[in-house]
Protein backbone atom coordinates (compact mmCIF):
# COMPACT_ATOMS: atom_id res chain seq x y z
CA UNK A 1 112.25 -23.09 243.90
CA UNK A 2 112.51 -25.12 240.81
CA UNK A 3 115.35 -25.07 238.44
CA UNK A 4 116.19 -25.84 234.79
CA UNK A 5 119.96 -26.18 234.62
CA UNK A 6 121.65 -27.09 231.66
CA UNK A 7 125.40 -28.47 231.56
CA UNK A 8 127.31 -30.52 229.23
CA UNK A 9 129.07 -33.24 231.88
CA UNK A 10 128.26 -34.67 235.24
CA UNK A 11 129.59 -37.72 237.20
CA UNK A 12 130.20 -40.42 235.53
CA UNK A 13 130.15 -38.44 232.02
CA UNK A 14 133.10 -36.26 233.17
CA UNK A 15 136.47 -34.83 231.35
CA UNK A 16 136.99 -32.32 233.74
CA UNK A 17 136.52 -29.43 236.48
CA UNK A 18 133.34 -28.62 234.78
CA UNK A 19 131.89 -32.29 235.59
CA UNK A 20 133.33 -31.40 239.68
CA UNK A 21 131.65 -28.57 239.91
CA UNK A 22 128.11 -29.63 238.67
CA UNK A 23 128.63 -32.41 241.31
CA UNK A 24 129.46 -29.94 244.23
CA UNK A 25 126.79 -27.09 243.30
CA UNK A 26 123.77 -29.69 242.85
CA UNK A 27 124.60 -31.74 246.01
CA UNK A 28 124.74 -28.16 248.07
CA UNK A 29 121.53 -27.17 246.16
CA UNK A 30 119.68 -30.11 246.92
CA UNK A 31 120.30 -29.82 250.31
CA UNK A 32 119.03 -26.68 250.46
CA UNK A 33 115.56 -27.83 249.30
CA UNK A 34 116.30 -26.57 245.92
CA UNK A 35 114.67 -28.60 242.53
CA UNK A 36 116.71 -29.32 239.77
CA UNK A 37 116.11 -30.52 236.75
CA UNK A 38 119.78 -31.72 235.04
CA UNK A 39 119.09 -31.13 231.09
CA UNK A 40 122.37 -33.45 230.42
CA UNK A 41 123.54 -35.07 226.89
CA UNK A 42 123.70 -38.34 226.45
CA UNK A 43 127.72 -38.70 227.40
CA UNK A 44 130.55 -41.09 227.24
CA UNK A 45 131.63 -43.55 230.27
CA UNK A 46 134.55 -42.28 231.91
CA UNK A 47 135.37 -42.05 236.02
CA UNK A 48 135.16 -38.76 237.58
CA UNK A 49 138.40 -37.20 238.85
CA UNK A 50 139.52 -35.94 241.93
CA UNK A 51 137.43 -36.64 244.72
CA UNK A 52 133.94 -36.53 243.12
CA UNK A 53 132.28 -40.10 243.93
CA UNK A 54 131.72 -41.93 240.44
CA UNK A 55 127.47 -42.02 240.22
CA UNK A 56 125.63 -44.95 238.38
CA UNK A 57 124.73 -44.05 234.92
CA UNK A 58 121.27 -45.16 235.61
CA UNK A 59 120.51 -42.44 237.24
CA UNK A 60 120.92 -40.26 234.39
CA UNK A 61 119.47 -42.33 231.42
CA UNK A 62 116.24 -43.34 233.74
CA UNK A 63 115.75 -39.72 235.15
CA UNK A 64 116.16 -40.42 238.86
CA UNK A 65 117.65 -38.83 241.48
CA UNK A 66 120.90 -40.43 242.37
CA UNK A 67 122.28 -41.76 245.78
CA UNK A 68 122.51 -38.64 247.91
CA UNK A 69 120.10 -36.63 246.34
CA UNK A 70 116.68 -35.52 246.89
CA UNK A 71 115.47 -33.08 244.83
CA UNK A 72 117.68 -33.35 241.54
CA UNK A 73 116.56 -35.44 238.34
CA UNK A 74 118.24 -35.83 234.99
CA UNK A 75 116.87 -35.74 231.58
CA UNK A 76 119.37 -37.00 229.00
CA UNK A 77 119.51 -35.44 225.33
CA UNK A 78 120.24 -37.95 222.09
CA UNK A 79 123.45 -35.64 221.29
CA UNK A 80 127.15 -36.21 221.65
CA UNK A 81 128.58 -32.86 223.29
CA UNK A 82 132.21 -33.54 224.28
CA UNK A 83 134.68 -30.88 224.07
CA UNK A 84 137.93 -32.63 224.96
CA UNK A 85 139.06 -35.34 222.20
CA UNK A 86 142.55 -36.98 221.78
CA UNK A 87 143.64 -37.53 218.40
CA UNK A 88 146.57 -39.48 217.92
CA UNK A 89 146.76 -37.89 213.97
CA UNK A 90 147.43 -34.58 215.90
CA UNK A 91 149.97 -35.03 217.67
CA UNK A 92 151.69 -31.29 217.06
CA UNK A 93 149.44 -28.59 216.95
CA UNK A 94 150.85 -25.02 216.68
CA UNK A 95 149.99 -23.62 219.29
CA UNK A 96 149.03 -20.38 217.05
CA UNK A 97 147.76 -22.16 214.17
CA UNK A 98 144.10 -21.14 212.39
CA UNK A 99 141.59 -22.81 212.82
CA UNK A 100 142.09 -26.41 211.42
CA UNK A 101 139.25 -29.15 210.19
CA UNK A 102 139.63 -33.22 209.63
CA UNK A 103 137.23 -35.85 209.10
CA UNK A 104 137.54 -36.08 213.21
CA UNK A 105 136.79 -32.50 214.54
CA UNK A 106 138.24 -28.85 214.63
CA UNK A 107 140.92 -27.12 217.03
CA UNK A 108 140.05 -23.74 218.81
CA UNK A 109 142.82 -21.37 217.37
CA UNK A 110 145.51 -20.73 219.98
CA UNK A 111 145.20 -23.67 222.10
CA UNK A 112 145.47 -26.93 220.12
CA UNK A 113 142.53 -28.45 221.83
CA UNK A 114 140.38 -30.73 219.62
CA UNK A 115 136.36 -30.27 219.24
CA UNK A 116 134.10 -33.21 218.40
CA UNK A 117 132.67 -33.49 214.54
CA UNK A 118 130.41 -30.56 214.13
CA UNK A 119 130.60 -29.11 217.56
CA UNK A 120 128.49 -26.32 216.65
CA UNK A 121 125.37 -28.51 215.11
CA UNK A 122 125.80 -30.28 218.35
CA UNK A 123 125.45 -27.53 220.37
CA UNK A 124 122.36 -26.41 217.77
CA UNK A 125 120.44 -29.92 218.46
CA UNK A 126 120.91 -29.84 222.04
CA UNK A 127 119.28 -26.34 222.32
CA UNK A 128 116.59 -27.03 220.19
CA UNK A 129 115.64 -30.47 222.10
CA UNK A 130 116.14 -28.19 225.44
CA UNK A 131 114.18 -25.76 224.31
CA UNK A 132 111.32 -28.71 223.64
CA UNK A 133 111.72 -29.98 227.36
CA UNK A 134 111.86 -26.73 228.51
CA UNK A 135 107.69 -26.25 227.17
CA UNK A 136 106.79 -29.39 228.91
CA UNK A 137 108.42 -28.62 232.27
CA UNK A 138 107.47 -26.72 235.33
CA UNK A 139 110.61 -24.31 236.89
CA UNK A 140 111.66 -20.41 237.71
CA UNK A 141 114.82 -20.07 236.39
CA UNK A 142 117.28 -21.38 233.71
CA UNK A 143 120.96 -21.82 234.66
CA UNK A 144 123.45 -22.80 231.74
CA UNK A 145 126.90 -23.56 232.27
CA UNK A 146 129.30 -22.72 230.41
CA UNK A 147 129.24 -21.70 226.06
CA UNK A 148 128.35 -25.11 225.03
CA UNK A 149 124.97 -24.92 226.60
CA UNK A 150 123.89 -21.26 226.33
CA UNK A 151 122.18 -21.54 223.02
CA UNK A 152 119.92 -24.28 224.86
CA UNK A 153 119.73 -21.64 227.99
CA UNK A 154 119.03 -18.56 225.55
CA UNK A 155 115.93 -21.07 224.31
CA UNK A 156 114.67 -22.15 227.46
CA UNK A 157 114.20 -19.05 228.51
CA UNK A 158 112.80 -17.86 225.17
CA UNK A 159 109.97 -20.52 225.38
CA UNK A 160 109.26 -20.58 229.14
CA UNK A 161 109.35 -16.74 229.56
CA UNK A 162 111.79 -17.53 232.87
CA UNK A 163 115.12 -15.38 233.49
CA UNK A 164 118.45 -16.81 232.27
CA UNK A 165 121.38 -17.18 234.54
CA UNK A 166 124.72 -17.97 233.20
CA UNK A 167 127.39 -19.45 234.32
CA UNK A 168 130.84 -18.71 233.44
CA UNK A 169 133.57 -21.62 234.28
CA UNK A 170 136.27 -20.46 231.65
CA UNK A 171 136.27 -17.97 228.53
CA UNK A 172 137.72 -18.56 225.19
CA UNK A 173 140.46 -16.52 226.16
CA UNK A 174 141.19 -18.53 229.20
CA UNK A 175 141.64 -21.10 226.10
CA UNK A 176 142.64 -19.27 223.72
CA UNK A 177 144.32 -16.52 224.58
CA UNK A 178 144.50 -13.62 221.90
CA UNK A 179 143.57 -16.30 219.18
CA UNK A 180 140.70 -16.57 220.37
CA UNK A 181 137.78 -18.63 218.26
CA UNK A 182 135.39 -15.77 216.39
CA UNK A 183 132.50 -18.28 216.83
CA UNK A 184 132.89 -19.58 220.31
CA UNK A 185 133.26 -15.69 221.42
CA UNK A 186 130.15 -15.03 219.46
CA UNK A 187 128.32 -17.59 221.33
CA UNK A 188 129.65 -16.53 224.55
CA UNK A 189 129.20 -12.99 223.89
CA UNK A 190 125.24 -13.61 223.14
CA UNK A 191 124.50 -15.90 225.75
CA UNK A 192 125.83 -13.39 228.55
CA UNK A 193 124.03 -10.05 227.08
CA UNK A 194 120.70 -12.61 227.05
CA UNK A 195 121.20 -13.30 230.82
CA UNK A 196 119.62 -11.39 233.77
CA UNK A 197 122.67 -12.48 235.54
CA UNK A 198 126.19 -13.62 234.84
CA UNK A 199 128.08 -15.98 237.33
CA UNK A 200 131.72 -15.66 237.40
CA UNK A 201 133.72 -18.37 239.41
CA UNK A 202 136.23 -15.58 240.69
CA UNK A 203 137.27 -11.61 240.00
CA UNK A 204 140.14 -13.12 237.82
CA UNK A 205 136.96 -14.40 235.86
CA UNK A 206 134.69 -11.03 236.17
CA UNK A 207 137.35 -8.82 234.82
CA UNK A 208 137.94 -10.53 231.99
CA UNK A 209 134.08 -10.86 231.26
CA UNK A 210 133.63 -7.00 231.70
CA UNK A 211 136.30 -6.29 229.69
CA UNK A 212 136.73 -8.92 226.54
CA UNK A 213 132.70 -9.08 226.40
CA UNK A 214 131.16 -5.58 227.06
CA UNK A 215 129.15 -6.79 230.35
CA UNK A 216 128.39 -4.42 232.71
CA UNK A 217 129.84 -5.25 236.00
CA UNK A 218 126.59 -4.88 237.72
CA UNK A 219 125.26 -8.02 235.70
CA UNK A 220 128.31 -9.77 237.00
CA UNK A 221 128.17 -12.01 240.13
CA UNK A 222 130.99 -13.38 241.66
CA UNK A 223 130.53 -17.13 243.03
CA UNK A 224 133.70 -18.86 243.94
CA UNK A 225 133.54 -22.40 243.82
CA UNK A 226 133.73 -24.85 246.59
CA UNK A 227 135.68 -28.38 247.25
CA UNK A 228 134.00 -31.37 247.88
CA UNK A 229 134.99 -32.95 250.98
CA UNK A 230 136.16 -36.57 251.15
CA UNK A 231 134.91 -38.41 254.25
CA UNK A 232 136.71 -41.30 253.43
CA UNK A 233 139.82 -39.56 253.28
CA UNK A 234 143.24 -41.02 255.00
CA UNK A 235 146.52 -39.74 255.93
CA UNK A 236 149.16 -38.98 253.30
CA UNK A 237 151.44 -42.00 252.17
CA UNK A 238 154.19 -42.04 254.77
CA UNK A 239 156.12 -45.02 253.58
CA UNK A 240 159.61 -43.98 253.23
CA UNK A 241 159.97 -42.63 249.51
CA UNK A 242 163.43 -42.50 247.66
CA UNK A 243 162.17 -39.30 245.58
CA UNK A 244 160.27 -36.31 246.22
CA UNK A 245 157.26 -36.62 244.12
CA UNK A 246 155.73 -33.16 242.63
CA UNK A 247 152.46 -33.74 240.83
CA UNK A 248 150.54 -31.85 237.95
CA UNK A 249 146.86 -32.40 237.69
CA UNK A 250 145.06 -31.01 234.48
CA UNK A 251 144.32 -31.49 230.71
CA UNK A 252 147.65 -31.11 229.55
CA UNK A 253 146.84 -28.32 227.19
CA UNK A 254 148.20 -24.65 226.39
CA UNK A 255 145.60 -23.19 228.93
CA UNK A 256 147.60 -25.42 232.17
CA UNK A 257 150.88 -24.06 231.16
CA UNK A 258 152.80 -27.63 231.30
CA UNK A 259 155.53 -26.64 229.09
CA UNK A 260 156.45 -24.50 231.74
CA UNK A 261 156.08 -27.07 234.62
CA UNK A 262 158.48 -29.08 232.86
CA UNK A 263 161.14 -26.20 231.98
CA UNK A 264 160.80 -25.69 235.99
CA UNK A 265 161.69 -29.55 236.61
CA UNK A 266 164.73 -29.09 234.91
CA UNK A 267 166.38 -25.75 236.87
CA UNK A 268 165.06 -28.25 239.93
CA UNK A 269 166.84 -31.64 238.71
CA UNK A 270 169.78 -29.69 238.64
CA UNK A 271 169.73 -28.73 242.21
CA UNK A 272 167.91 -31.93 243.95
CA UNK A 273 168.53 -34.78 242.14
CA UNK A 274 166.01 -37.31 244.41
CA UNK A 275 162.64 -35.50 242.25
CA UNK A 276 160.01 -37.34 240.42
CA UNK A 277 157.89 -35.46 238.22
CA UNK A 278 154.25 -36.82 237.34
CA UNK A 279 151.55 -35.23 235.04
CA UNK A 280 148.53 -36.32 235.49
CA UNK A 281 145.86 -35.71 232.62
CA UNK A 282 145.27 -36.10 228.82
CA UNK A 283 145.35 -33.53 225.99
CA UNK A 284 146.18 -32.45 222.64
CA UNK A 285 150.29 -31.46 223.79
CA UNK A 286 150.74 -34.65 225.68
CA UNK A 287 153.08 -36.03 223.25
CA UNK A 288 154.88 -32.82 222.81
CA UNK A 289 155.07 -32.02 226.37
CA UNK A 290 157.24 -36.14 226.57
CA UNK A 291 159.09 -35.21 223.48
CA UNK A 292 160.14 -31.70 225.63
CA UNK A 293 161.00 -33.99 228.45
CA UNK A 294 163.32 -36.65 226.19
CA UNK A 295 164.80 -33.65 224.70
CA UNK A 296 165.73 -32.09 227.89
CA UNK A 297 167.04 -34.91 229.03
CA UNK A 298 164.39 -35.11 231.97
CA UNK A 299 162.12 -38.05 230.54
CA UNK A 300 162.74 -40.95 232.76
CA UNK A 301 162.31 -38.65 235.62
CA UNK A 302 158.83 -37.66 234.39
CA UNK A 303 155.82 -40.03 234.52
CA UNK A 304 152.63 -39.42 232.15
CA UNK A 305 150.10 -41.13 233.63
CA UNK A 306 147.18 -40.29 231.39
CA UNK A 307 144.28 -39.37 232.79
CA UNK A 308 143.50 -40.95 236.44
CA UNK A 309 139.87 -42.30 237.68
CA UNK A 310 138.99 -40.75 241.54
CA UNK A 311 140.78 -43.20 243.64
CA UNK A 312 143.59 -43.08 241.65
CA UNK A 313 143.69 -39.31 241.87
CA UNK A 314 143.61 -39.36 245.79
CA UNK A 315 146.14 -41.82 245.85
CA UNK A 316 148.28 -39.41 243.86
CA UNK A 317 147.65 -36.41 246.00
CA UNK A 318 148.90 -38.42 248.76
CA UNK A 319 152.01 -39.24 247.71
CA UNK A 320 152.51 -35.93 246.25
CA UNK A 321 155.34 -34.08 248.37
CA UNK A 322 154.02 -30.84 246.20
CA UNK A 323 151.19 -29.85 243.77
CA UNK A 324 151.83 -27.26 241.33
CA UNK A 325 149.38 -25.88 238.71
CA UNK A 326 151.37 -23.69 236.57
CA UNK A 327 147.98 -22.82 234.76
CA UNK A 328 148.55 -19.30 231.70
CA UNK A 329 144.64 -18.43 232.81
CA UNK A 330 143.10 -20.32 235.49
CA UNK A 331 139.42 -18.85 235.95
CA UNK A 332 139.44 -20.41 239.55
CA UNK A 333 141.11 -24.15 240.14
CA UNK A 334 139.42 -27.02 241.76
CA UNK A 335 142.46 -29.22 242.31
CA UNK A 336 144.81 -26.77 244.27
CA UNK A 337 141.92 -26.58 246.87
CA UNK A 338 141.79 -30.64 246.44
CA UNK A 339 145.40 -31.14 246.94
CA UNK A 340 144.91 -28.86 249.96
CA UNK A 341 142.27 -30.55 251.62
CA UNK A 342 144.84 -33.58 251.47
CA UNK A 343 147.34 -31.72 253.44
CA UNK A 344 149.62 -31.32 249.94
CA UNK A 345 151.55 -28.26 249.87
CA UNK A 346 150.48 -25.83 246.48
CA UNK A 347 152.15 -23.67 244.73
CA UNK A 348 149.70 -21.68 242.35
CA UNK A 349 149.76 -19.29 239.03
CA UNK A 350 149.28 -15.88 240.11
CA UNK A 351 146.71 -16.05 236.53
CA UNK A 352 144.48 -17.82 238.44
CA UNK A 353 140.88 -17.10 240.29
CA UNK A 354 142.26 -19.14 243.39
CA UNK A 355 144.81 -17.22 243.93
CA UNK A 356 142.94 -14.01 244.79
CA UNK A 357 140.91 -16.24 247.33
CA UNK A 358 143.96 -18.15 249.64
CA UNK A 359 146.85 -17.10 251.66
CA UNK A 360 148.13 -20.57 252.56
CA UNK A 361 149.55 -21.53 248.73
CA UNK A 362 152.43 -20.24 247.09
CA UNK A 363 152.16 -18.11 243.90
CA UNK A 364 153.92 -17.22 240.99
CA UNK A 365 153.29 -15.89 237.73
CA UNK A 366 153.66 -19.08 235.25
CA UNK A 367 156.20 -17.42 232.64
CA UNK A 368 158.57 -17.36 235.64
CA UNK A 369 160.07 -20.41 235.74
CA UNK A 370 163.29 -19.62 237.58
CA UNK A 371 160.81 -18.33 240.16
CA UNK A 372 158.55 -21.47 239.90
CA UNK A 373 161.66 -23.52 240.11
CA UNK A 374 163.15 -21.90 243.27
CA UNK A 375 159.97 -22.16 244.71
CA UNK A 376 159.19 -26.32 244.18
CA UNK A 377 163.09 -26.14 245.84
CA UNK A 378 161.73 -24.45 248.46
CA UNK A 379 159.09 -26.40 249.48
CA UNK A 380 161.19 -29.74 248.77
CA UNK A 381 164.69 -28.65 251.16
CA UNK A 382 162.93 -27.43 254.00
CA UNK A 383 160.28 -29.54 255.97
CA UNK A 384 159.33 -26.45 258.20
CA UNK A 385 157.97 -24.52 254.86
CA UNK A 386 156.78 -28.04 254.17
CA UNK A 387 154.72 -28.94 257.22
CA UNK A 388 153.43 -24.72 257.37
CA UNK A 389 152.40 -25.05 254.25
CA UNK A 390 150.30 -28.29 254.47
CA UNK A 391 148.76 -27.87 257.36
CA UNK A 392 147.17 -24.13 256.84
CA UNK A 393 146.25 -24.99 253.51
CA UNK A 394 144.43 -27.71 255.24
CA UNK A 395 142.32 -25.48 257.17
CA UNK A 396 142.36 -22.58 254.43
CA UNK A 397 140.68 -25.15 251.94
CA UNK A 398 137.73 -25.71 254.80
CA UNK A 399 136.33 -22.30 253.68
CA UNK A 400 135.53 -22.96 250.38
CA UNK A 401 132.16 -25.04 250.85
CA UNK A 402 129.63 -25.95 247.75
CA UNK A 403 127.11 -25.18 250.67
CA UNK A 404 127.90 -21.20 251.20
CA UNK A 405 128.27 -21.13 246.81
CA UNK A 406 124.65 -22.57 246.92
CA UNK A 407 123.50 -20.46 249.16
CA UNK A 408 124.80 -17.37 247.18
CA UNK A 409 123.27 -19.03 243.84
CA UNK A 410 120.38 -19.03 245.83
CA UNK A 411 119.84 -15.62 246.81
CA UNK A 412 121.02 -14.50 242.97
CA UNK A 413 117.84 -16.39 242.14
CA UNK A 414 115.79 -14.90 244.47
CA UNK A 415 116.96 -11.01 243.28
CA UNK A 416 116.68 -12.33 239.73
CA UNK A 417 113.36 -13.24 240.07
CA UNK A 418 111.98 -10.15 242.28
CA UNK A 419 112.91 -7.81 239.41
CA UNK A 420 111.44 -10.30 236.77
């Protein structure tokens, strides 16, 4: 079986979760004997996070398979599709501001979040030059992930004649919320009526699709996604530590609720002094998320660190005493079920895809920060709740495999294409 899979990030062109889950889903897929062809844009350097391994660029700008793989090549597109951009001349956003243009990109209504210069002619060359690969190339299927690339997906399929698949990592109103982006919905919207299928990373995820988008819930599959396991892993920093540490791991956006991580480090400072805060990650609130901290009188017991390369991330799970992701819409949540796997207790938004899936993590719902607090105090006074916590999460995070999420992208090919 021979695949045409388009994406807009993959190790060592990474920003986020997106760029993980590519990884985990191609390395499964290989392994199952399954061809891929990686339509990729040509992206920026940058290290991958958490504990993806960091793949020569070579690989993706000569068209080879990288180290590991088999079965998966790349072919790179002369277009500059990155959705995540830091601009120091916004450093405020309103969070419910319109939609907003500069000389340096635009900003998705309701989150802040900046979009590189003409996102949508971006997106509009990448399809086309897809859709020009796509006639010289030999495959069954088309799988796009994510909005960015389902113009290029709707075209694939339009020239080859082969079923669309689509694959659903977050919705604008997992970014937006109710101010959603009219255009971004509109692409979204199109690209998962086009598709024989629609993969949703969790329910959390399906329900929102069948109900926001008008997609039948037969159309829908649910495919949870898997963690990528770390042979080199070691055993959690146990050097004696002055502080607790908690740790935040995300784009430090409207969409990971850190205003409310930080409102829960206060109620916590003011019961455990001995707490270190650190948020890991870059985006457009950053700066108002340290003036929050100064003006709560918190800031020298928070660190920013910006956003940290793969070693660096491991390193930080292991000292972490406690992960929290305090995310306002989660569609599943890669780096709970990393933390996990590196014996770090979690404590999860109940708006998230992950949290339907484990028992071992606990959850609350992220406006609740008297909750949220109570519960990091929890986990940080009492070793037992400490020590249950991190080692069944430890074993709960074993079930989530990229190999069984291949496998069930596998047979979704196989129905798609028996009714094709």
């Amino acid at each position: 079986m021979k695949t045409f899979m388009l994406g807009w990030e993959f190790p060592p062109f990474i920003s986020g979760g997106l760029g993980t889950a590519c990884y985990g889903l191609t390395k499964a897929m290989d392994r199952l004997g399954i061809e891929v062809l990686f339509v990729l844009p040509k992206g920026f350097e940058a290290c991958s996070p958490g504990n993806v391994k960091i793949l020569s660029s070579r690989y993706i700008q000569q068209g080879q398979s990288p180290e590991g793989f088999k079965k998966l090549k790349f072919r790179s597109i002369a277009t500059t599709l990155r959705p995540y951009i830091d601009f120091e001349s916004h450093r405020y956003p309103s969070l419910h501001s319109k939609k907003q243009k500069s000389h340096l990109g635009f900003k998705s209504p309701g989150t802040g979040e900046m979009y590189a210069v003409d996102m949508y002619g971006e997106v509009s060359n990448y399809a086309n030059k897809a859709a020009q690969i796509a006639e010289m190339e030999d495959f069954d299927i088309v799988h796009a992930h994510d909005w960015m690339t389902y113009p290029a997906g709707i075209a694939a399929s339009h020239v080859s004649g082969k079923p669309l698949v689509v694959h659903v990592h977050s919705t604008e109103f997992d970014r937006s919320g109710e101010h959603i982006n009219q255009r971004i919905y509109d692409i979204e919207r199109e690209g998962m009526h086009a598709a024989s299928k629609v993969l949703a990373v969790s329910n959390y995820t399906k329900n929102l699709i069948v109900q926001h988008y008008g997609v039948s819930p037969e159309k829908v599959e649910v495919v949870h996604n898997g963690v990528e396991i770390d042979e080199s892993s070691s055993p959690r920093c146990s050097a004696e530590k002055q502080d607790k540490i908690v740790l935040f791991l995300g784009r430090i956006t409207m969409q990971k609720g850190p205003e409310y991580f930080i409102a829960a480090a206060k109620k916590v400072l003011e019961v455990i002094s001995n707490v270190k805060f650190i948020m890991a990650g870059n985006g457009d609130m950053m700066h108002r998320m340290i003036d929050l901290a100064a003006r709560l009188g918190i800031g020298h017991k928070i660190l920013f660190s910006g956003f940290l390369t793969g070693d660096e991330v491991r390193k930080a799970y292991r000292m972490a005493d406690l992960y929290v992701m305090p995310s306002v819409s989660e569609p599943f949540g890669i780096a709970p079920l990393e933390a996990m796997r590196q014996n770090v207790p979690v404590i999860i938004s109940k708006q998230s895809g992950l949290a339907e899936t484990v028992c071992h993590a606990l959850k609350v719902d992220f406006w609740d920060i008297n909750e949220m607090a109570n519960k990091m105090i929890s986990v940080l006074k009492r070793p037992a709740l400490q020590t249950t916590l991190s080692r069944n999460g430890f074993y709960e995070s074993h079930k989530f495999r990229w190999e069984d999420t291949a496998i069930r992208v596998r047979k979704i090919y196989e129905e798609t294409l028996s009714r094709s």
